[in-house]
Protein backbone atom coordinates (compact mmCIF):
# COMPACT_ATOMS: atom_id res chain seq x y z
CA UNK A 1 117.95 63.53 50.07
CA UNK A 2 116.71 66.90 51.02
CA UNK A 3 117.48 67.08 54.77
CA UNK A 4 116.44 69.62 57.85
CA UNK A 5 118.96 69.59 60.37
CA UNK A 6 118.24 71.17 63.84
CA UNK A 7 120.52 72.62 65.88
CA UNK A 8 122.92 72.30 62.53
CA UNK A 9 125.59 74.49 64.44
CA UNK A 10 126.31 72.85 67.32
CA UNK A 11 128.59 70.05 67.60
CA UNK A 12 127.17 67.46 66.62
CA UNK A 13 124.73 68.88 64.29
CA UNK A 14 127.77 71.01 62.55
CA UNK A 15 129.36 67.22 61.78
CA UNK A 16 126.34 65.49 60.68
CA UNK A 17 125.59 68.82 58.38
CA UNK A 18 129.26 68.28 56.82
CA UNK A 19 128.53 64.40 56.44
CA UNK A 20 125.16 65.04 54.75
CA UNK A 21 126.87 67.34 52.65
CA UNK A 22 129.75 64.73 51.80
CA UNK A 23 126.79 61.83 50.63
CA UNK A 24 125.57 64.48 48.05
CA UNK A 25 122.54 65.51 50.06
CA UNK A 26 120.90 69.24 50.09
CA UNK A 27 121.16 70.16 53.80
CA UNK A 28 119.38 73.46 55.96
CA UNK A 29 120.29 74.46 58.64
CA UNK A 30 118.24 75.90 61.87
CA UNK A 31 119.92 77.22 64.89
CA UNK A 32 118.64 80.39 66.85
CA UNK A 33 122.16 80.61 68.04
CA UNK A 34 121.63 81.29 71.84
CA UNK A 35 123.79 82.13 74.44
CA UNK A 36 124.42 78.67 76.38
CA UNK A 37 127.34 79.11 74.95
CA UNK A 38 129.77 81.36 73.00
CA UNK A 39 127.56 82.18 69.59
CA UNK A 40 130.92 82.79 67.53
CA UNK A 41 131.85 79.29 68.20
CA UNK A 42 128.98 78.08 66.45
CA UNK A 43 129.56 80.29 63.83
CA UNK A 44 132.95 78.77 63.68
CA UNK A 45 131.67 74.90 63.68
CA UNK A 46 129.80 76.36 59.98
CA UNK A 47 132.43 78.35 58.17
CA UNK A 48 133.55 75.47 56.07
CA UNK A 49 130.09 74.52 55.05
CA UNK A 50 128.45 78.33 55.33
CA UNK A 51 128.48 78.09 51.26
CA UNK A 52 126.87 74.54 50.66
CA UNK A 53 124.15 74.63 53.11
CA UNK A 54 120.87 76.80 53.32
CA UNK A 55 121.32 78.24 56.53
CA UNK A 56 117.78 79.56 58.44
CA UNK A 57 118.53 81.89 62.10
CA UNK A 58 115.71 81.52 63.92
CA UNK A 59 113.89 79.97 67.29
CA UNK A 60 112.03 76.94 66.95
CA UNK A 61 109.40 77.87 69.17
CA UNK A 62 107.94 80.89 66.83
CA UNK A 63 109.40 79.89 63.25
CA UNK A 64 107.31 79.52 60.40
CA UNK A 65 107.73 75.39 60.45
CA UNK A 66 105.85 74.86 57.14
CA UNK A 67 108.21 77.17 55.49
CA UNK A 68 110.96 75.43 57.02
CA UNK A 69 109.92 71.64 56.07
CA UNK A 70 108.93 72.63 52.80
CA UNK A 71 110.62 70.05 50.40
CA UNK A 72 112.69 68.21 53.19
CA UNK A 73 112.58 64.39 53.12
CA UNK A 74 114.45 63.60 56.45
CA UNK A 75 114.43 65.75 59.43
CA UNK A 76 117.57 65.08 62.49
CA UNK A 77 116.12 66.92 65.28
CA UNK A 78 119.63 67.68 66.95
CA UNK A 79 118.15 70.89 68.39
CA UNK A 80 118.16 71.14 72.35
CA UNK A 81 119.13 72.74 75.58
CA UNK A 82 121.96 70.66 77.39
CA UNK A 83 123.53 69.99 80.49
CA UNK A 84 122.19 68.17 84.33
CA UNK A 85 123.82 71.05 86.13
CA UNK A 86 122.33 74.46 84.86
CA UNK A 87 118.29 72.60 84.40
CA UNK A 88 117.00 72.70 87.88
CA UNK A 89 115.15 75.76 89.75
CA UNK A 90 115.12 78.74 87.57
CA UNK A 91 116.45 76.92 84.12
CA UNK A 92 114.02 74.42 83.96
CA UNK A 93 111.91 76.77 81.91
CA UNK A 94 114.75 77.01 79.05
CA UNK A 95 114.93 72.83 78.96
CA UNK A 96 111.06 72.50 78.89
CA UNK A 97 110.69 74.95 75.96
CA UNK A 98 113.66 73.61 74.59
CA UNK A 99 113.17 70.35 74.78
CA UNK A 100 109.64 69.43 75.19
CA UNK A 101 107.55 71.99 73.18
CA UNK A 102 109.95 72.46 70.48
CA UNK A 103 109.95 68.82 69.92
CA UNK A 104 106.20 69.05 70.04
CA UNK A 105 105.48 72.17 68.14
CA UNK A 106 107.95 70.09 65.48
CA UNK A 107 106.17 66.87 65.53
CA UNK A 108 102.70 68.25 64.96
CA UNK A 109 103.54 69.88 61.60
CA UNK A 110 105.07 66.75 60.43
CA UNK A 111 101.49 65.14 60.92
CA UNK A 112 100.44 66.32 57.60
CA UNK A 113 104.12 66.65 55.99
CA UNK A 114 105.80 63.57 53.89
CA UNK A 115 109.00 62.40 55.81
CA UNK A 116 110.54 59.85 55.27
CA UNK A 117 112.52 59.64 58.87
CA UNK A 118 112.68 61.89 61.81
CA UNK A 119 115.61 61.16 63.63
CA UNK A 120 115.40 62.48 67.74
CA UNK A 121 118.74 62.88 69.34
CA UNK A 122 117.88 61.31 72.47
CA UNK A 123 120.03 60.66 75.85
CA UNK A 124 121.06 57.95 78.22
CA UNK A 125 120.57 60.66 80.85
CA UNK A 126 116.74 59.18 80.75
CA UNK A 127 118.39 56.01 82.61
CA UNK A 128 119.20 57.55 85.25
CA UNK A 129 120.45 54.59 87.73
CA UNK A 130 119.85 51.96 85.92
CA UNK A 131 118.91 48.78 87.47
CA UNK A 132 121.90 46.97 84.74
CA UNK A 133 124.38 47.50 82.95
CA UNK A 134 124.86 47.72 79.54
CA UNK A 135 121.24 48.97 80.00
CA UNK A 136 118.88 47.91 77.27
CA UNK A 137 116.14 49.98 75.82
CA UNK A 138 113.23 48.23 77.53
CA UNK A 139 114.61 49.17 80.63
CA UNK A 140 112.53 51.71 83.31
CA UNK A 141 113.85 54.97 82.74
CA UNK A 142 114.59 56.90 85.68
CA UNK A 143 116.39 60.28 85.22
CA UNK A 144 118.09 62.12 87.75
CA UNK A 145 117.27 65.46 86.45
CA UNK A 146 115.25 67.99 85.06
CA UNK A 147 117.43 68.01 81.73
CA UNK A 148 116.78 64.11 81.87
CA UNK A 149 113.65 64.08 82.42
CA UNK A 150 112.66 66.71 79.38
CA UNK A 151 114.48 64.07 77.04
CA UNK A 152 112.51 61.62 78.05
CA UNK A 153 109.01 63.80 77.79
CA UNK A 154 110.13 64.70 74.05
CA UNK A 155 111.66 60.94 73.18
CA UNK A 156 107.91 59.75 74.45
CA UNK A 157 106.12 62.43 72.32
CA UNK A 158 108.30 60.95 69.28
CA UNK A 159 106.75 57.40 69.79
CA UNK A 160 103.53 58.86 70.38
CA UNK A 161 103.13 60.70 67.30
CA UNK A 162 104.48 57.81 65.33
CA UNK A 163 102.27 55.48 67.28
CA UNK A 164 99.10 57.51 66.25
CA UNK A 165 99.74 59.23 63.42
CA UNK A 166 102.52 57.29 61.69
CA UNK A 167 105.41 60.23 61.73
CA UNK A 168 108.29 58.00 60.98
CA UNK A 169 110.38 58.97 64.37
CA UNK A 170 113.26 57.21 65.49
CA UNK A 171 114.76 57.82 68.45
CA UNK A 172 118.57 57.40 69.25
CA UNK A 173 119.44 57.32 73.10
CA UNK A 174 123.30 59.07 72.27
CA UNK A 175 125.91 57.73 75.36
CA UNK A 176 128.16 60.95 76.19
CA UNK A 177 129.56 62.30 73.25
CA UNK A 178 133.33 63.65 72.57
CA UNK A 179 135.59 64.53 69.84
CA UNK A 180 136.18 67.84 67.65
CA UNK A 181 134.08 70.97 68.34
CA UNK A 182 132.58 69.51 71.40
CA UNK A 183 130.88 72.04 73.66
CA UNK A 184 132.82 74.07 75.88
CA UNK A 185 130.88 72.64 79.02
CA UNK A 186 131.31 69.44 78.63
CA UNK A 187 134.53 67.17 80.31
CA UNK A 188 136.13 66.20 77.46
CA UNK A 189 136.58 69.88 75.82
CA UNK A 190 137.87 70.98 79.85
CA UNK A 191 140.26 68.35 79.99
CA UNK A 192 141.66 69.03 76.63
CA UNK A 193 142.35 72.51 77.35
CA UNK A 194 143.23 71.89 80.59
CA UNK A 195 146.24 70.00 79.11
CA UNK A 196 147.48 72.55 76.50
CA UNK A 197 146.95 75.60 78.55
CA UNK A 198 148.08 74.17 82.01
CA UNK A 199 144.20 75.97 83.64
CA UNK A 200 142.89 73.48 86.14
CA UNK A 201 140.29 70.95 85.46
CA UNK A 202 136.97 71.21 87.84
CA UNK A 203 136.24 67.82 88.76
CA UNK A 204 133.31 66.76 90.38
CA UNK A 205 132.78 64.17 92.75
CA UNK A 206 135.71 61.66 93.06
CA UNK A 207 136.73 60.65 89.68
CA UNK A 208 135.07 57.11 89.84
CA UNK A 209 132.09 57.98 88.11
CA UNK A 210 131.84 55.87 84.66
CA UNK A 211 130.70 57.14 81.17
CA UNK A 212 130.04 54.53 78.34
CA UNK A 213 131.89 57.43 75.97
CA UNK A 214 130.92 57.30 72.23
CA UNK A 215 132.99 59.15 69.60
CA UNK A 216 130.84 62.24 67.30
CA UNK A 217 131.64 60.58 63.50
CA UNK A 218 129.92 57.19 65.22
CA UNK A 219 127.02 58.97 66.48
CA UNK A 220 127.04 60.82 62.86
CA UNK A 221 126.98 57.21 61.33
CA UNK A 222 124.30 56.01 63.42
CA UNK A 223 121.86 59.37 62.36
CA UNK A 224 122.50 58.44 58.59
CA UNK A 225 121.62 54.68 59.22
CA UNK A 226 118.68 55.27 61.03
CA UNK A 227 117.36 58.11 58.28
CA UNK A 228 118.05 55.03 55.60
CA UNK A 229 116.30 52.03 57.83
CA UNK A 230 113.52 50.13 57.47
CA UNK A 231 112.00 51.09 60.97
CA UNK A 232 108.32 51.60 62.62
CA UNK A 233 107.56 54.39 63.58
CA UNK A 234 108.35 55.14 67.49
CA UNK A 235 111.64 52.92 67.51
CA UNK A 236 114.39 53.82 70.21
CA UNK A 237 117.76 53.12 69.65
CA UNK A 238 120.86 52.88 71.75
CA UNK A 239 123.82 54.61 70.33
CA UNK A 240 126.56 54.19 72.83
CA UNK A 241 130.65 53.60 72.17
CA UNK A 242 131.53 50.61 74.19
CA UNK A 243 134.32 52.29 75.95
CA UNK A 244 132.77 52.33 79.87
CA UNK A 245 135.47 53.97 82.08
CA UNK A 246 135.78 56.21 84.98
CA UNK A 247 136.56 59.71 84.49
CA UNK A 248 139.96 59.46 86.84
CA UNK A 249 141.22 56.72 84.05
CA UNK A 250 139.81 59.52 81.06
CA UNK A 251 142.26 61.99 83.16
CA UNK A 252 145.31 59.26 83.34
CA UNK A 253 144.71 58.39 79.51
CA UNK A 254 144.61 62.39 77.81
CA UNK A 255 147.59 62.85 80.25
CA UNK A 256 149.12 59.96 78.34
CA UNK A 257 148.21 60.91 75.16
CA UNK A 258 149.51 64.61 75.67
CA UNK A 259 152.63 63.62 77.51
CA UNK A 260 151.52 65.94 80.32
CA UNK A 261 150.32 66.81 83.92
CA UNK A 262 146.69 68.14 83.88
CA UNK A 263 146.16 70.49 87.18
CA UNK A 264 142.79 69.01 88.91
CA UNK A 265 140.11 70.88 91.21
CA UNK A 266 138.32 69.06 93.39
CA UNK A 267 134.88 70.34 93.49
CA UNK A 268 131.29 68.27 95.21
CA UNK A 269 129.70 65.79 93.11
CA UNK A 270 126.89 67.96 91.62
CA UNK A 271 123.29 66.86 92.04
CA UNK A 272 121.79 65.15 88.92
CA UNK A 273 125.43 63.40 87.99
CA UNK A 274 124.84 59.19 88.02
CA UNK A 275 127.65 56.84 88.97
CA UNK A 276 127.69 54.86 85.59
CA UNK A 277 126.53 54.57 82.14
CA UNK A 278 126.60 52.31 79.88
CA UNK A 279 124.26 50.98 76.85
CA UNK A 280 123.69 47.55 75.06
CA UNK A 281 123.96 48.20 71.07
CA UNK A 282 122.42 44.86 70.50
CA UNK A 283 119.22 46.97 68.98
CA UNK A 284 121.07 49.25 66.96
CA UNK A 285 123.16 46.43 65.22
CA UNK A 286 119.86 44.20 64.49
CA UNK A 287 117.98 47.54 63.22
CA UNK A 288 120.59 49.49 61.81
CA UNK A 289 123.72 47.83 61.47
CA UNK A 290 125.58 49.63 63.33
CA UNK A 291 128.28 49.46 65.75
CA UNK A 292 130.82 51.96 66.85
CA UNK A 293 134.05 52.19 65.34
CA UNK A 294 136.48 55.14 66.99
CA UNK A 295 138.01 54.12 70.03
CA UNK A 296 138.21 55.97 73.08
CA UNK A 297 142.41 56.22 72.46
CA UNK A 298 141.82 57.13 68.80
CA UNK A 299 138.84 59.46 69.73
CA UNK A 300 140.95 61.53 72.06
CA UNK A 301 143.94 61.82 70.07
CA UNK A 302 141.91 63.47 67.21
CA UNK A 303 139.86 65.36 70.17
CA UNK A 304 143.49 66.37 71.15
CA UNK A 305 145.07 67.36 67.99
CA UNK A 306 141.81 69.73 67.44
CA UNK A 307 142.46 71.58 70.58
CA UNK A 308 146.31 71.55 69.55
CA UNK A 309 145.24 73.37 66.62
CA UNK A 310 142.45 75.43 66.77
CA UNK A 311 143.37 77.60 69.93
């Protein structure tokens, strides 16, 4: 398999590049390496791969796409901007680019290219407040913000380009994502550092906001099935880790884990944040065959040991 992965350096793209790699597949590479954050950290995520892959440094939004499809089979649009907080008033412009017209601009010169999949990284973030929980795909989405609601515009233009002219999309709704090389934003990658270094952790709201937390080699698994699946074009696809817990109990278990104290701020609940998530895999195990298999424990631990290691 000849495969196109966007976004290839960032963290989950960087893992899904090495598994590629690791089936025997020919893998490039597109990032534009922005500033969201740290570029060298990217850079880093690539430099045991930089040799095997064909690696392309450009923007997605002015990119010569037919060059760039030109004899690729699969296509795992990982490419995107992320994060609730920073996409309301003056960064909505970033997500909407970003998000929407990339995905667009993508789609439409797949029209007339030979795929065999095009896998979406999607979000639960299109929930929003979901009426139930574990939230099926037929469920009303509802984001809660602008970052949300961008997902959803580009998850929509996937089914709509495979409804009308057959580009073999797939879209997988990923439930918060942790492990190795995770983003430096994100709560996981804070609370890790938190606990070697001894820096405070900003935590918003209370702590009893739930996550339905799903480990990166999973979410890797579930982008491979869905690129070998017999699927129609336009499917969505929960991909979410079973392990719903609040993010007070994610604090009490990485203090466990690291046999230490980690030094909390309390900071406002920030607008855009839900109170839960949580996703029914029912879908993904019927279509795909997939389930999740790192626990939240065993997740952690290797999250941990990365940190540990790597500072």
């Amino acid at each position: 398999m000849r495969a196109l992965v966007t976004g290839g350096a960032g963290f989950i793209g960087s893992h899904l590049a090495e598994a590629l790699l690791k089936c025997g597949d020919e893998v490039r590479i597109i990032d534009c390496f922005n500033d969201y954050y740290d570029p060298a950290r990217k850079r880093d995520n690539l430099a045991g791969i930089l040799d095997a892959v064909e690696l392309v440094e450009d923007d997605l939004l002015v990119t010569d796409l037919a060059a760039l499809l030109d004899g690729i089979d699969v296509v795992f649009h990982q490419a995107g901007q992320p994060g609730v907080r920073l996409s309301w008033s003056d960064g909505f412009p970033a997500y909407d680019a970003n998000n929407v017209l990339v995905t667009q601009r993508l789609l439409e010169a797949c029209r007339d290219h030979p795929l065999r999949r095009f896998v979406f990284a999607g979000s639960s973030s299109v929930y929003g407040e979901a009426e139930r929980y574990p939230t099926e795909e037929d469920d009303l989405p509802r984001p809660r913000s602008p970052y949300g609601i961008t997902k959803l515009a580009a998850e929509h233009l996937c089914s709509l380009y495979g409804a009308m002219w057959d580009v073999p999309t797939v879209s997988l709704r990923y439930f918060t994502v942790f492990g190795p090389r995770q983003r430096p934003d994100m709560a996981f990658h804070r609370l890790c550092e938190a606990l070697v270094t001894g820096t405070p952790f900003p935590r918003f709201g209370d702590g009893s906001q739930i996550r339905d937390f799903t480990f990166v080699d999973d979410i890797v698994r579930a982008n491979l099935a869905a690129a070998e699946s017999d699927l129609p074009p336009g499917e969505v696809v929960n991909i979410a880790g079973g392990s719903s817990v609040s993010l007070a109990e994610v604090i009490a278990l990485i203090e466990e884990i690291g046999s230490a104290t980690i030094p909390v701020e309390h900071h406002p609940a920030q607008s855009g944040d839900v109170s839960r998530t949580g996703g029914s895999i029912e879908r993904a195990k019927n279509l795909l065959g997939w389930s999740p298999q790192v626990s939240l424990r065993a997740g952690l631990e290797r999250q941990l040991d990365w940190h540990g290691t790597h500072r």
